[in-house]
Every structure is written in C-alpha cells, then in structure tokens.
N, C-alpha and C. Protein backbone atom coordinates (compact mmCIF):
# COMPACT_ATOMS: atom_id res chain seq x y z
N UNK A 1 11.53 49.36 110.76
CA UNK A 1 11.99 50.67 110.32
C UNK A 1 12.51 50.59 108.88
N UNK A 2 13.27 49.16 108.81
CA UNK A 2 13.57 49.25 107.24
C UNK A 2 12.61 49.66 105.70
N UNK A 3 11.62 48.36 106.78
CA UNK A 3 10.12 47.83 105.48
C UNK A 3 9.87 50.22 105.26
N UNK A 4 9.69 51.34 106.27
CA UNK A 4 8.96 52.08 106.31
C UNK A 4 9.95 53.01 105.38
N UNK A 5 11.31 52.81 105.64
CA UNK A 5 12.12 53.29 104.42
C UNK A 5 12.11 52.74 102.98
N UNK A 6 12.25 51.72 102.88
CA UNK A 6 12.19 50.92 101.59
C UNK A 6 10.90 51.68 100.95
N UNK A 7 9.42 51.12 101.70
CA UNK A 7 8.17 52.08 101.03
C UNK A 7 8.19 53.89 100.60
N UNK A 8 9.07 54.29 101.80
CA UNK A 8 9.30 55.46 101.28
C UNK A 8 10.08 55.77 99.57
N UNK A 9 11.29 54.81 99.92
CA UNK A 9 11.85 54.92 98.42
C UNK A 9 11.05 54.61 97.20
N UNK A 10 10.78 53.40 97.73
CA UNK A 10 9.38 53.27 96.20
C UNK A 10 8.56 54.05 95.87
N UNK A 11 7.96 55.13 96.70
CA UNK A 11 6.88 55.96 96.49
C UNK A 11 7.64 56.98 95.75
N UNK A 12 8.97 57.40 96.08
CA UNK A 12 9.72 58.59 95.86
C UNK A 12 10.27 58.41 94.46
N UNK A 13 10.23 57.15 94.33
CA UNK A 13 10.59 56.96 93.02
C UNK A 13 9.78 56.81 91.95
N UNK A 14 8.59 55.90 92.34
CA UNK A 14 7.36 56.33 91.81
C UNK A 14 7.04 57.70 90.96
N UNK A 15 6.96 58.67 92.02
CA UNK A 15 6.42 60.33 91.97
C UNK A 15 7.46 60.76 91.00
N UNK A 16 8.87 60.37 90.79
CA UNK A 16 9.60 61.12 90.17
C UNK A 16 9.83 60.63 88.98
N UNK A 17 9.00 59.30 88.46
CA UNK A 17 8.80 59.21 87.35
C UNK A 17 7.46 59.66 86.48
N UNK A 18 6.42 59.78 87.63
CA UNK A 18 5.28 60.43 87.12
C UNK A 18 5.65 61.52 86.46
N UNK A 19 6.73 62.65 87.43
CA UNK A 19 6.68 64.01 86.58
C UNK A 19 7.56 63.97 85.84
N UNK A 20 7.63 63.11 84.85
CA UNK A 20 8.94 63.28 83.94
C UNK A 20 8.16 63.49 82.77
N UNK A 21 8.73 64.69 81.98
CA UNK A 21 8.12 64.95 80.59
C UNK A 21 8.75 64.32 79.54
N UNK A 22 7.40 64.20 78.57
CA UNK A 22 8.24 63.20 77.59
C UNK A 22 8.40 63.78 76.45
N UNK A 23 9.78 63.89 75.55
CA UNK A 23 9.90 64.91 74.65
C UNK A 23 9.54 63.93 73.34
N UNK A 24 9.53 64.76 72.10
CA UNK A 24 9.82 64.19 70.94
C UNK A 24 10.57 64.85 70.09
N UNK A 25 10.80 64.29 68.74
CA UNK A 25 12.09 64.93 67.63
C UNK A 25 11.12 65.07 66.68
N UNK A 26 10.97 66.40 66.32
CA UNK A 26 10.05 66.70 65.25
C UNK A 26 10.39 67.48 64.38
N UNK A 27 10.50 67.18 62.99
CA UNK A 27 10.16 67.96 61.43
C UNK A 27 9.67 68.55 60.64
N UNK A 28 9.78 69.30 60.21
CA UNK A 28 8.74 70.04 59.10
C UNK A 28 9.66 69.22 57.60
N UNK A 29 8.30 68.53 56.65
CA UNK A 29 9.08 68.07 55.39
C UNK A 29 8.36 69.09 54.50
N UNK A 30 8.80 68.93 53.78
CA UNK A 30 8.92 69.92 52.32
C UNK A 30 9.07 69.13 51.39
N UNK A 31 8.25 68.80 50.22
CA UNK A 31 8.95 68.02 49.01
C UNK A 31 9.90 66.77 49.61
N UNK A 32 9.74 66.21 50.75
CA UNK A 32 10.23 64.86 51.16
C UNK A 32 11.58 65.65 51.71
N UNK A 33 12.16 67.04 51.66
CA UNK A 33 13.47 67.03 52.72
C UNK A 33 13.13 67.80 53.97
N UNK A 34 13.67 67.59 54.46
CA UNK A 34 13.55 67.78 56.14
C UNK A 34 13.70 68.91 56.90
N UNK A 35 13.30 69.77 57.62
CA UNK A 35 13.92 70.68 58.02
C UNK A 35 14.81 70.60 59.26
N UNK A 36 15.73 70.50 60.17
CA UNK A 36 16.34 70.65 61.56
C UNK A 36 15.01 70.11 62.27
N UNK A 37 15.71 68.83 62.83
CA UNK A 37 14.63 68.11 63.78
C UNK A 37 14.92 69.09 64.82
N UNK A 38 13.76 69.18 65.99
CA UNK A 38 13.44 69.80 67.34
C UNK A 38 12.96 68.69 68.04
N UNK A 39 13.60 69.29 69.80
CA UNK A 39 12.41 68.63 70.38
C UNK A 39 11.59 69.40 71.11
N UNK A 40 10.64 68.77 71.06
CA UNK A 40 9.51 69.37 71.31
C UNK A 40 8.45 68.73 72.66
N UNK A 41 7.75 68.82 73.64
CA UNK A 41 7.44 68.45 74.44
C UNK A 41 6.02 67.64 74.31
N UNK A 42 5.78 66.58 74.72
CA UNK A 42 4.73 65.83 74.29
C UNK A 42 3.35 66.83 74.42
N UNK A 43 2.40 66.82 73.42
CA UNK A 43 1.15 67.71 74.00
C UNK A 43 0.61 67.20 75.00
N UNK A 44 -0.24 67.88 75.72
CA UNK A 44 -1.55 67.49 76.48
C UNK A 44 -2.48 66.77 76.22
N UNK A 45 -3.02 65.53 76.64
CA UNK A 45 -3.46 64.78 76.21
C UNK A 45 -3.10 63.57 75.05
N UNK A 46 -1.89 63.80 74.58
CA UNK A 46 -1.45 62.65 73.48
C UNK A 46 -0.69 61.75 74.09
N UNK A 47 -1.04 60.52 73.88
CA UNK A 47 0.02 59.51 74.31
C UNK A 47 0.77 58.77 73.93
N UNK A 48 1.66 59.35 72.75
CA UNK A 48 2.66 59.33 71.90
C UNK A 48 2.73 60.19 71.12
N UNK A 49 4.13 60.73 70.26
CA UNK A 49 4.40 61.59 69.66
C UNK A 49 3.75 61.25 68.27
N UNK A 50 3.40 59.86 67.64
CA UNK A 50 3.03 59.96 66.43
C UNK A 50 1.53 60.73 66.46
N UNK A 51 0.81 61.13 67.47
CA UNK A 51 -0.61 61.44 67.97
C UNK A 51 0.18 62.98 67.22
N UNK A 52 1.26 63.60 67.27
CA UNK A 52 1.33 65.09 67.19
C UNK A 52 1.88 65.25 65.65
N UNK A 53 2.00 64.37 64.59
CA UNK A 53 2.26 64.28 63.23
C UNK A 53 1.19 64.73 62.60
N UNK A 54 1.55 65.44 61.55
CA UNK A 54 0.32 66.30 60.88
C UNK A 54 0.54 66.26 59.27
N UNK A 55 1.38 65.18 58.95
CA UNK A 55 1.72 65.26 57.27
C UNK A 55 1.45 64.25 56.95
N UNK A 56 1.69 64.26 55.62
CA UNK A 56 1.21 62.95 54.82
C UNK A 56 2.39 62.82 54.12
N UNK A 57 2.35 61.25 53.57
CA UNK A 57 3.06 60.79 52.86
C UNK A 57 2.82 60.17 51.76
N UNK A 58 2.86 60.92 50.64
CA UNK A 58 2.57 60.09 48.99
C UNK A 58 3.93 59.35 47.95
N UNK A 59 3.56 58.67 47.80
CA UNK A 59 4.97 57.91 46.81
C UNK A 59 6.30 58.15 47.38
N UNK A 60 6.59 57.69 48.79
CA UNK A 60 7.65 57.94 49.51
C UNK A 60 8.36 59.36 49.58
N UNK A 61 7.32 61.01 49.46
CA UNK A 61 7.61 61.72 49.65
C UNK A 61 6.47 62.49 50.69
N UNK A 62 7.59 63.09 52.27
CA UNK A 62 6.76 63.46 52.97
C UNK A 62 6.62 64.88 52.77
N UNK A 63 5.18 64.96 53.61
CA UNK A 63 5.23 66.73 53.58
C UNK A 63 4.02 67.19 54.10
N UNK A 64 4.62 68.09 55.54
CA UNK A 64 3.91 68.28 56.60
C UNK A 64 5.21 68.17 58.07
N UNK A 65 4.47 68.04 58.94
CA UNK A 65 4.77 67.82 60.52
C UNK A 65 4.74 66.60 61.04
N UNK A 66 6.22 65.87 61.27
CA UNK A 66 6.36 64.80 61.61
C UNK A 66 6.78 64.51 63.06
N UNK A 67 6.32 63.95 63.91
CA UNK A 67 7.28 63.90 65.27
C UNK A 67 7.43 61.82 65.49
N UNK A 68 8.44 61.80 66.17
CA UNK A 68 8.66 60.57 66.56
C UNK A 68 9.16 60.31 67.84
C-alpha cells in the first residue's frame, strides 16, 4: 500500500511541474537605456526566453526587445 502511495506522489508531482509556466524579465532598449523590465510569459514553442529577444547590440549599445 505504501510502494502505491509513494507512486502516486511521484506522478502528482511530476504533473505539477509539467504545468508550471515559465516567465521571463523583458525590456524594450532605446539608445542602450532600458525601459521597466516585465514579465512576460514564455511563448509557445520557445525554449528559453533568449528565443523571444528581438534587438541588437552594436558597440555596447542595445536597442530593441530583450528578455532573459
């Protein structure tokens, strides 16, 4: 009876890490300053937040959409 509880817990714990959403902290830069980081919820299909960054960076100034 134990072993059928124990498996239960593992599964339950399992499942409740599957549905965990994964956020990120994301920026809009301007001329390299920053605007109020957000978070923001991982997209669909990306499997990390740098997948949702959309700026570039020239001579250590950013500018665009950064998430981390």
């Amino acid at each position: 009876m134990k072993k059928v509880f124990l498996a239960l817990a593992v599964v339950a714990f399992v499942a409740s890490l599957a549905s965990c959403t994964k956020t990120c902290n994301c920026a809009t830069y301007v001329g390299g300053l920053a605007t109020e980081a957000e978070e923001v919820e991982l997209a669909e299909g990306a499997e990390s937040c740098a997948e949702m960054t959309t700026g570039v960076s020239a001579a250590g100034v950013k500018v665009g959409y950064f998430c981390e």
